[in-house]
C-alpha atoms as a PDB file:
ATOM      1  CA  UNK A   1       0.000   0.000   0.000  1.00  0.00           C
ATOM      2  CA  UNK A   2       1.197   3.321  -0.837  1.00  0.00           C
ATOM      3  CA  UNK A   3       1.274   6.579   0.633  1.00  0.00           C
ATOM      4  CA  UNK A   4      -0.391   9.320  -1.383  1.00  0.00           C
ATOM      5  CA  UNK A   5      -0.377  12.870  -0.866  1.00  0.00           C
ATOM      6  CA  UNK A   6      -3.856  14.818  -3.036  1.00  0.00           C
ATOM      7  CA  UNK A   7      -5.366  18.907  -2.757  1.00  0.00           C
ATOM      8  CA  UNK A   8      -8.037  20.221  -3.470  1.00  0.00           C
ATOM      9  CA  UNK A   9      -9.649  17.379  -1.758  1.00  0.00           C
ATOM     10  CA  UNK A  10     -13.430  19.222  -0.563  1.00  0.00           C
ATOM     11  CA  UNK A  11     -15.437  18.273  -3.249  1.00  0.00           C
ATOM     12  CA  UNK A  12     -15.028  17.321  -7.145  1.00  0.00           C
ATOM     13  CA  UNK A  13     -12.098  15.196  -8.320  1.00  0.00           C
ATOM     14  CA  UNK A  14     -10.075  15.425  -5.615  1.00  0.00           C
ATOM     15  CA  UNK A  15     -12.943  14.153  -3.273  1.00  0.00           C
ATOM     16  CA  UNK A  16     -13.542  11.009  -5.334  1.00  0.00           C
ATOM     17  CA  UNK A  17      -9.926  10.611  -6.045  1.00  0.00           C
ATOM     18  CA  UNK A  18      -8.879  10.754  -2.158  1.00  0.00           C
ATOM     19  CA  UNK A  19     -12.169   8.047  -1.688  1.00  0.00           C
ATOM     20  CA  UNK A  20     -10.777   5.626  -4.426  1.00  0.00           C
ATOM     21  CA  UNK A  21      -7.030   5.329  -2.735  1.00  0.00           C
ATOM     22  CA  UNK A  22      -8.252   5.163   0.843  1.00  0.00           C
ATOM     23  CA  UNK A  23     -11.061   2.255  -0.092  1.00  0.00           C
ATOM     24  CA  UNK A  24      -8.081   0.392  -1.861  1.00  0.00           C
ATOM     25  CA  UNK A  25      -6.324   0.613   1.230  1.00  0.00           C
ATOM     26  CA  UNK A  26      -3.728   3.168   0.079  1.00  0.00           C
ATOM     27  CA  UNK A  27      -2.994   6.327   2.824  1.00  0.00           C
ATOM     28  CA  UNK A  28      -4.121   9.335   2.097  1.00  0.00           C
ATOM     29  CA  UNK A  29      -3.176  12.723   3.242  1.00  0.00           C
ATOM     30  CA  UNK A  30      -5.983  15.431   1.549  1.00  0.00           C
ATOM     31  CA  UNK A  31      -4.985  18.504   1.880  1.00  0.00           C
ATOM     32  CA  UNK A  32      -7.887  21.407   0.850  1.00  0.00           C
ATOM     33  CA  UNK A  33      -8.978  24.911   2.583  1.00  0.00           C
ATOM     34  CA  UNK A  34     -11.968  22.994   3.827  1.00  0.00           C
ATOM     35  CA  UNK A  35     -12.161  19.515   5.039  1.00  0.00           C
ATOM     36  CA  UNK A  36     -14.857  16.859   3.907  1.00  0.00           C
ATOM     37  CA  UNK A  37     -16.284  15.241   6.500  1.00  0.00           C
ATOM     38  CA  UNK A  38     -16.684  12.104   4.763  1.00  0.00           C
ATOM     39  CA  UNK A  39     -12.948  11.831   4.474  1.00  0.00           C
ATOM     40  CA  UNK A  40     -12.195  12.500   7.611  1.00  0.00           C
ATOM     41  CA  UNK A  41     -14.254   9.609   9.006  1.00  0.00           C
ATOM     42  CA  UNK A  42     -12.339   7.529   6.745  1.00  0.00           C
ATOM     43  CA  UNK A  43      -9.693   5.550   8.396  1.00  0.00           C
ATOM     44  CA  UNK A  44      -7.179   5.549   5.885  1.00  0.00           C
ATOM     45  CA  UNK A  45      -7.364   9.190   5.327  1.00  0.00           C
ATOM     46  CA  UNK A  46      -5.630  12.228   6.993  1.00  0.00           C
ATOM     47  CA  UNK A  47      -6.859  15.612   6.514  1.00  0.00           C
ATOM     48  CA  UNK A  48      -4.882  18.872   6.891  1.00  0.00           C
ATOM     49  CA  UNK A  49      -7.021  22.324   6.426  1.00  0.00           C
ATOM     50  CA  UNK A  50      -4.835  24.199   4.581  1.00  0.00           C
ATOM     51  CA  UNK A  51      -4.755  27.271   1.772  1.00  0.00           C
ATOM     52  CA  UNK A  52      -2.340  26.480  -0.392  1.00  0.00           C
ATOM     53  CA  UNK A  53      -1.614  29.906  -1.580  1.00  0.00           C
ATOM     54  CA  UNK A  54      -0.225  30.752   2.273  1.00  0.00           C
ATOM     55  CA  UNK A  55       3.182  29.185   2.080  1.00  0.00           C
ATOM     56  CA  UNK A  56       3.145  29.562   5.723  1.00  0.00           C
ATOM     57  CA  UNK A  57       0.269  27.181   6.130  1.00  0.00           C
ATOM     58  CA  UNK A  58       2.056  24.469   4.605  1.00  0.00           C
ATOM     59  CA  UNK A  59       4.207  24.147   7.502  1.00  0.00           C
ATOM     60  CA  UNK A  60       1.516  21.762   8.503  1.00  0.00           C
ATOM     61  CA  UNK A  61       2.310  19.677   6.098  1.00  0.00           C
ATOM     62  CA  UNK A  62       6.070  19.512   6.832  1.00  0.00           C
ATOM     63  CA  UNK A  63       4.809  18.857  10.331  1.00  0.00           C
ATOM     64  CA  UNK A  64       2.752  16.429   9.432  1.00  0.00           C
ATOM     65  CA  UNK A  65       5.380  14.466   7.259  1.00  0.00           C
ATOM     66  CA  UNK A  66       8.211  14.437   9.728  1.00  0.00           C
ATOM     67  CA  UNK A  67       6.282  13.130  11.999  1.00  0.00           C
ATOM     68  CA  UNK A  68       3.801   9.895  10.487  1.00  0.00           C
ATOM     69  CA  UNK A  69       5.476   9.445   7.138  1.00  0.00           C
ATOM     70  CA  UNK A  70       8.891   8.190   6.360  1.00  0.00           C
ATOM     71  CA  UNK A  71       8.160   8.359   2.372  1.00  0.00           C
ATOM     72  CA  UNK A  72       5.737   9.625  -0.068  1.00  0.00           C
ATOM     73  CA  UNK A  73       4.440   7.217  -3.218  1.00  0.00           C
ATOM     74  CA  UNK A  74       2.862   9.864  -4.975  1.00  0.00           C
ATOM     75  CA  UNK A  75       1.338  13.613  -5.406  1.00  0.00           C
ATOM     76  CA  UNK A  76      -1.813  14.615  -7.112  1.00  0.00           C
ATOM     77  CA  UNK A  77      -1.785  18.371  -7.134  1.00  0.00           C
ATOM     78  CA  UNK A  78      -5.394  18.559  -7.888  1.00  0.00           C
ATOM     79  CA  UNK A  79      -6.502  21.768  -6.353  1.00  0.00           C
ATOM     80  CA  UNK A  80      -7.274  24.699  -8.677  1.00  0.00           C
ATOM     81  CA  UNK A  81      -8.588  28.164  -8.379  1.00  0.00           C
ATOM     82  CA  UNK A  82     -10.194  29.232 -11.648  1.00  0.00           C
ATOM     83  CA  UNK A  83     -11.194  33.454 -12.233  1.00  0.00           C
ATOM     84  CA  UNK A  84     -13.761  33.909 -15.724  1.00  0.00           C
ATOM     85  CA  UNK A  85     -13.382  37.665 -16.475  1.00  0.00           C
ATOM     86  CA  UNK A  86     -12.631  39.546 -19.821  1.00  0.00           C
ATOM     87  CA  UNK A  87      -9.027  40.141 -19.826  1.00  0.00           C
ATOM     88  CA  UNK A  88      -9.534  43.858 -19.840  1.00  0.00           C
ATOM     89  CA  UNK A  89     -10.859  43.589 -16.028  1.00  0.00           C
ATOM     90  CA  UNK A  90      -8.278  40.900 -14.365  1.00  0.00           C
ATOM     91  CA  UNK A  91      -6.276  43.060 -12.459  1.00  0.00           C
ATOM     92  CA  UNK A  92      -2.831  41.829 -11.196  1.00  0.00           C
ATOM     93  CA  UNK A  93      -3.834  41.359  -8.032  1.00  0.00           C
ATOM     94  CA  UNK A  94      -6.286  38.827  -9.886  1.00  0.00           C
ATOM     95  CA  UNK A  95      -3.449  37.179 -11.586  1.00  0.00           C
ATOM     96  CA  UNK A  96      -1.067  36.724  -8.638  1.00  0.00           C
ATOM     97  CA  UNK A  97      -4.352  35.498  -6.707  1.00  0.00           C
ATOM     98  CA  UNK A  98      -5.081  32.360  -9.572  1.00  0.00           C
ATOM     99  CA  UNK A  99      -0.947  32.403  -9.830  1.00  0.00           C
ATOM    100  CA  UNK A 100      -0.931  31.285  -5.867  1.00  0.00           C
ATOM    101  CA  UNK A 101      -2.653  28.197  -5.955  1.00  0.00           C
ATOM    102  CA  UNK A 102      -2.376  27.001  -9.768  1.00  0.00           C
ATOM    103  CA  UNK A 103       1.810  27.621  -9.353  1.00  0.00           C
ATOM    104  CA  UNK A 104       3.435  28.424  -6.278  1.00  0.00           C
ATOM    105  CA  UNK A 105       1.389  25.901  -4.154  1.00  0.00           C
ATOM    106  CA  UNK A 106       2.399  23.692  -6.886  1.00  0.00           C
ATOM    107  CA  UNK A 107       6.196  24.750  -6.617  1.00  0.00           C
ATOM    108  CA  UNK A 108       6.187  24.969  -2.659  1.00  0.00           C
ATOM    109  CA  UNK A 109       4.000  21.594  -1.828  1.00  0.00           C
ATOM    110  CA  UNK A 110       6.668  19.876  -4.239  1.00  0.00           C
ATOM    111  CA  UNK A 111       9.363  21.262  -2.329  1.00  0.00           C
ATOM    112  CA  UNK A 112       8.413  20.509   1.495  1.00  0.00           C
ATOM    113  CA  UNK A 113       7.605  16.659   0.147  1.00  0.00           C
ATOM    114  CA  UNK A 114      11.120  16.841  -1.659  1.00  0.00           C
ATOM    115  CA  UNK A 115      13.093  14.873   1.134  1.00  0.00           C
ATOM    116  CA  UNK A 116      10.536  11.690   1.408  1.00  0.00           C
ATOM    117  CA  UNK A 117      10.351  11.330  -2.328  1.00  0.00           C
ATOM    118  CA  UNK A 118      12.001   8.326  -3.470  1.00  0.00           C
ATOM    119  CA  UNK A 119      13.209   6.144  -6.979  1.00  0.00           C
ATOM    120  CA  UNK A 120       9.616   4.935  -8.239  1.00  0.00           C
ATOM    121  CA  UNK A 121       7.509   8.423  -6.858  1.00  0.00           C
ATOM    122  CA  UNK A 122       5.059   9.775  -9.018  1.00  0.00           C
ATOM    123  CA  UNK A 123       4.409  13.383  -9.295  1.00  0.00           C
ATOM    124  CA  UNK A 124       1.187  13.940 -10.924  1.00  0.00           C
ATOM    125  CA  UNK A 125       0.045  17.697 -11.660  1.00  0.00           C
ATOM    126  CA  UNK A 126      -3.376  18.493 -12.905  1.00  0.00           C
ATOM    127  CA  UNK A 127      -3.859  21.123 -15.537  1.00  0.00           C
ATOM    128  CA  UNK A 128      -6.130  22.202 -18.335  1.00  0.00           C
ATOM    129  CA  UNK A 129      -6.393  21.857 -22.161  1.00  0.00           C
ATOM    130  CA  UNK A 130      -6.474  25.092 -21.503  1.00  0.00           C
ATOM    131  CA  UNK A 131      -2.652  25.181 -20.866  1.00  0.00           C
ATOM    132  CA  UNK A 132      -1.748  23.265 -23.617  1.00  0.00           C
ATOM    133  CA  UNK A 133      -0.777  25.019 -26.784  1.00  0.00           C
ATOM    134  CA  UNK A 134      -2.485  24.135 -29.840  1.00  0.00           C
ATOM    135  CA  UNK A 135      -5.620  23.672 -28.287  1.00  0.00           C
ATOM    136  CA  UNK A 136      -8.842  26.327 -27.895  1.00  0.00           C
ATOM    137  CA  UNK A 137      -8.695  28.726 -25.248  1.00  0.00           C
ATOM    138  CA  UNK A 138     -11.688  30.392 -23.889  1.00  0.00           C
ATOM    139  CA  UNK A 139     -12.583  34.180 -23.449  1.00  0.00           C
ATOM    140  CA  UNK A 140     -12.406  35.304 -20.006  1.00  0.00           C
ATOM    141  CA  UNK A 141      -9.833  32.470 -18.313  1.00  0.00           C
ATOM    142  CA  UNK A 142      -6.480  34.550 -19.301  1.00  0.00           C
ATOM    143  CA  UNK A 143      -5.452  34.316 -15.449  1.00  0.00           C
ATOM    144  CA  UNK A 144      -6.500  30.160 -15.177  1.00  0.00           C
ATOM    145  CA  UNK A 145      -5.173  28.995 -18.269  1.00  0.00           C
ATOM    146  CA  UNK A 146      -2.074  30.750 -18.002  1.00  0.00           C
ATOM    147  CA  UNK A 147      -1.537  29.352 -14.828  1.00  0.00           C
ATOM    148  CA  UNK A 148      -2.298  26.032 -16.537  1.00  0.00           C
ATOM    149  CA  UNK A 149       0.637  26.374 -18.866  1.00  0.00           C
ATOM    150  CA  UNK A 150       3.104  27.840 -16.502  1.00  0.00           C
ATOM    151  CA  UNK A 151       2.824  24.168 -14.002  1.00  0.00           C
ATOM    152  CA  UNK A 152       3.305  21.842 -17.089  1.00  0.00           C
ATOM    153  CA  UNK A 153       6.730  23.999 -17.959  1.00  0.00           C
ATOM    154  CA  UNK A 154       7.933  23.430 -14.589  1.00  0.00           C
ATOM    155  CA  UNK A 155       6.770  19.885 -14.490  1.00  0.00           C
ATOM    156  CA  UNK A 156       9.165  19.258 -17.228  1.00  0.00           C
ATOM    157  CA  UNK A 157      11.686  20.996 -15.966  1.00  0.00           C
ATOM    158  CA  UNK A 158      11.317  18.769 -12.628  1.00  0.00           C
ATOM    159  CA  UNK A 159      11.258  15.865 -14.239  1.00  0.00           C
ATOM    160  CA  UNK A 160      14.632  16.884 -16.083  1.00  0.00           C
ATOM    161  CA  UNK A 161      16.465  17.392 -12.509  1.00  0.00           C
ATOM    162  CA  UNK A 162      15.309  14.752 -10.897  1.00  0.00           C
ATOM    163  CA  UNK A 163      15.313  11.771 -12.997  1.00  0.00           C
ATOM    164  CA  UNK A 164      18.607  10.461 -11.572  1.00  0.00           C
ATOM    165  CA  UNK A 165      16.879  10.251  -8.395  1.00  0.00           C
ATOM    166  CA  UNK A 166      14.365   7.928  -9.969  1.00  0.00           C
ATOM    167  CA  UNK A 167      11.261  10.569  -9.534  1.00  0.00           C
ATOM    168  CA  UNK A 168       8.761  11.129 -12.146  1.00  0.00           C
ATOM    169  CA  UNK A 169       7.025  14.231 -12.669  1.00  0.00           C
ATOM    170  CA  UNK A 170       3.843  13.734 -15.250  1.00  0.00           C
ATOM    171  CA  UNK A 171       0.910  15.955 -15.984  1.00  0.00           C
ATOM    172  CA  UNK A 172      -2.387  15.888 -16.860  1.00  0.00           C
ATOM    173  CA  UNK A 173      -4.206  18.367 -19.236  1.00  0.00           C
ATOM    174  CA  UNK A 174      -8.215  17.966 -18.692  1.00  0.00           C
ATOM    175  CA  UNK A 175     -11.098  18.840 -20.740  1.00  0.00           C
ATOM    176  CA  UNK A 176     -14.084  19.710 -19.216  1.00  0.00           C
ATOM    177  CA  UNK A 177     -15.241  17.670 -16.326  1.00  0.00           C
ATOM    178  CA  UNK A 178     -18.782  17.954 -14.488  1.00  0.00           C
ATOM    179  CA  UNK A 179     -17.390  19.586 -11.375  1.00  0.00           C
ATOM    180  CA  UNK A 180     -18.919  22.216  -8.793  1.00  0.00           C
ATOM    181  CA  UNK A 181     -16.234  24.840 -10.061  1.00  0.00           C
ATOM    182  CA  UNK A 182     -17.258  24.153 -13.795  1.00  0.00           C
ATOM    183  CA  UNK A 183     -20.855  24.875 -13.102  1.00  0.00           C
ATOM    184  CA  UNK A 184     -19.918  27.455 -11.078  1.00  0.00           C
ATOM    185  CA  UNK A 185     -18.219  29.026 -13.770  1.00  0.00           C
ATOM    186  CA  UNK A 186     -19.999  28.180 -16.851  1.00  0.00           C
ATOM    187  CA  UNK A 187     -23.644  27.666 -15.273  1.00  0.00           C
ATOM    188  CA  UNK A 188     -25.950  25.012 -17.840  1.00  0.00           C
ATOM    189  CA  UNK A 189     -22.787  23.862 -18.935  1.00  0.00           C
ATOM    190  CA  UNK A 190     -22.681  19.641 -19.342  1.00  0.00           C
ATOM    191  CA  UNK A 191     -19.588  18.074 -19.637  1.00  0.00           C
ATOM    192  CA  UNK A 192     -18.774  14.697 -20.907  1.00  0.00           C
ATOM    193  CA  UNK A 193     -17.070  13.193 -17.647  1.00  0.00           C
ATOM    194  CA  UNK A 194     -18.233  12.876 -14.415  1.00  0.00           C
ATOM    195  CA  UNK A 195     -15.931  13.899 -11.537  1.00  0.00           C
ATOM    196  CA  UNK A 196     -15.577  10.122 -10.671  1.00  0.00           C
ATOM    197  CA  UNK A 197     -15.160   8.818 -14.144  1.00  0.00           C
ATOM    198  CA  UNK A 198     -11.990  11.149 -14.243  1.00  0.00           C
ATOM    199  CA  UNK A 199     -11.075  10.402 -10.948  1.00  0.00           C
ATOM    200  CA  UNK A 200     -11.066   6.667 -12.061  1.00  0.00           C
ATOM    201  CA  UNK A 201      -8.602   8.047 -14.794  1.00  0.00           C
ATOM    202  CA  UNK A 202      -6.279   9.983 -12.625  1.00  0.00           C
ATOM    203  CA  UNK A 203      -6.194   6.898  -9.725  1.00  0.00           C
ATOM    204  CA  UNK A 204      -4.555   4.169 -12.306  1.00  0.00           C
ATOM    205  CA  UNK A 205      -2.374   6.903 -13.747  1.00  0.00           C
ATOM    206  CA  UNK A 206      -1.121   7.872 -11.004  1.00  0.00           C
ATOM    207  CA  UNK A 207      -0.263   4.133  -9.473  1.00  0.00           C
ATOM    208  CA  UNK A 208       1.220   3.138 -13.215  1.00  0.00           C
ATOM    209  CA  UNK A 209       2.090   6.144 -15.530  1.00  0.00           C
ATOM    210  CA  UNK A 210       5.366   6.568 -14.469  1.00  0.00           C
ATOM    211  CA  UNK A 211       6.127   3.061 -16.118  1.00  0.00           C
ATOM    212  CA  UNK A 212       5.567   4.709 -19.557  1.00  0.00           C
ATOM    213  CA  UNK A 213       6.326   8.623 -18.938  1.00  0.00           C
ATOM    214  CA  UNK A 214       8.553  11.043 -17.455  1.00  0.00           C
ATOM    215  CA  UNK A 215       7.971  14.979 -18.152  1.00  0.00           C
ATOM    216  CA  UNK A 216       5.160  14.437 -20.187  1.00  0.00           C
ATOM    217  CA  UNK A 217       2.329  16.503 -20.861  1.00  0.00           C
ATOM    218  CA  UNK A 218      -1.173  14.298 -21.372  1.00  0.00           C
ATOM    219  CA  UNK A 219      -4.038  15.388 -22.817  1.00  0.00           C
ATOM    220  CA  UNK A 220      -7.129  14.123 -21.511  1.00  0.00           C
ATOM    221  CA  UNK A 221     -10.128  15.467 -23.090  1.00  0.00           C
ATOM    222  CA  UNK A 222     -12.639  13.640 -25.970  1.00  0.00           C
ATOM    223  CA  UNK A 223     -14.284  17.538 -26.303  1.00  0.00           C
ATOM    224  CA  UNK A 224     -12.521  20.887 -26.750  1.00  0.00           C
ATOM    225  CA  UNK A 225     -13.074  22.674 -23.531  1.00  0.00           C
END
């Protein structure tokens, strides 16, 4: 059983994702601004209540490692923050607020669990079609998808410096998923995939896609947003 670290955990992908390890019997730490109850009656799940875009907060997580984990299997940085808003209106304060989560969680989460990664550990980052070039981009999600691209640059580049350690660093560029954020932010809107169905996805990649990749970008999307 393996040791699995996934944010954004309160709801959506995340939720289902952290359910799916834990009933296999893998440990999960979820790490989200607001704990789900659910998980937190679940025995094989630990939950930390943490913003990600408060680098301070994530002490907890260093606390938490050094104390009840000698080694981490894997990271799903799930959590996103997503802003729709005509260009001319996102201010930079908008930007750096989107740029928080989406990146510099992503960069300083990576960092703290650094030391317990180990030969066979499987980064996972999740990011958009949105980020991917080539593909449509949407009016209104210059801030989000931006964001998107920027984590699977640095994703390669990780993957680059550590691969004589053995540590894989993958990512995976969704379509549009039936989420609480995507309705949220594109009300009426139905997407093709359930938040389960890609959580289903993300689970077996996650266990086996470092097998077959290492700094690679993978789109996974049967629609264009």
């Amino acid at each position: 059983m393996k040791n699995i670290i996934i944010t954004g955990t309160s709801r959506g992908i995340g939720f289902e994702l952290a359910l799916q390890f834990a009933d296999a019997g893998h440990q999960v730490l979820a790490v989200s601004r607001k704990i789900n109850q659910q998980l937190l009656l679940h025995k094989n799940i630990s939950c930390l209540s943490v913003d990600l875009s408060n680098e301070e907060e994530l002490q907890q997580v260093s606390d938490f490692l050094s104390t009840t984990w000698k080694n981490i299997d894997a990271i799903v940085h799930n959590a996103g923050s997503l802003l729709l808003r005509p260009f001319s209106e996102t201010t930079q304060h908008d930007f750096e607020n989107i740029y928080k989560v989406n990146v510099f969680g992503v960069a300083n989460l990576t960092r703290i669990c650094l030391p317990y990664l180990q030969k066979g550990s499987h980064v996972v980052t999740i990011s958009s079609m949105g980020g991917v070039q080539g593909s449509l981009k949407f009016a209104g999600l210059a801030a989000y998808s931006s964001s998107k691209g920027a984590v699977i640059t640095l994703s390669e580049l990780l993957a680059e410096e550590y691969k004589e350690q053995g540590i894989s660093f993958n990512v995976l560029a969704l379509g549009s998923v039936q989420t609480e954020m995507l309705q949220e932010a594109f009300p009426g809107y139905q997407a093709p995939l359930s938040a389960s169905e890609m959580a289903n996805y993300i689970y077996d990649f996650t266990l086996t896609g470092n097998k077959y990749f290492n700094g690679k970008v993978l789109p996974v999307s049967s629609t264009n947003p």
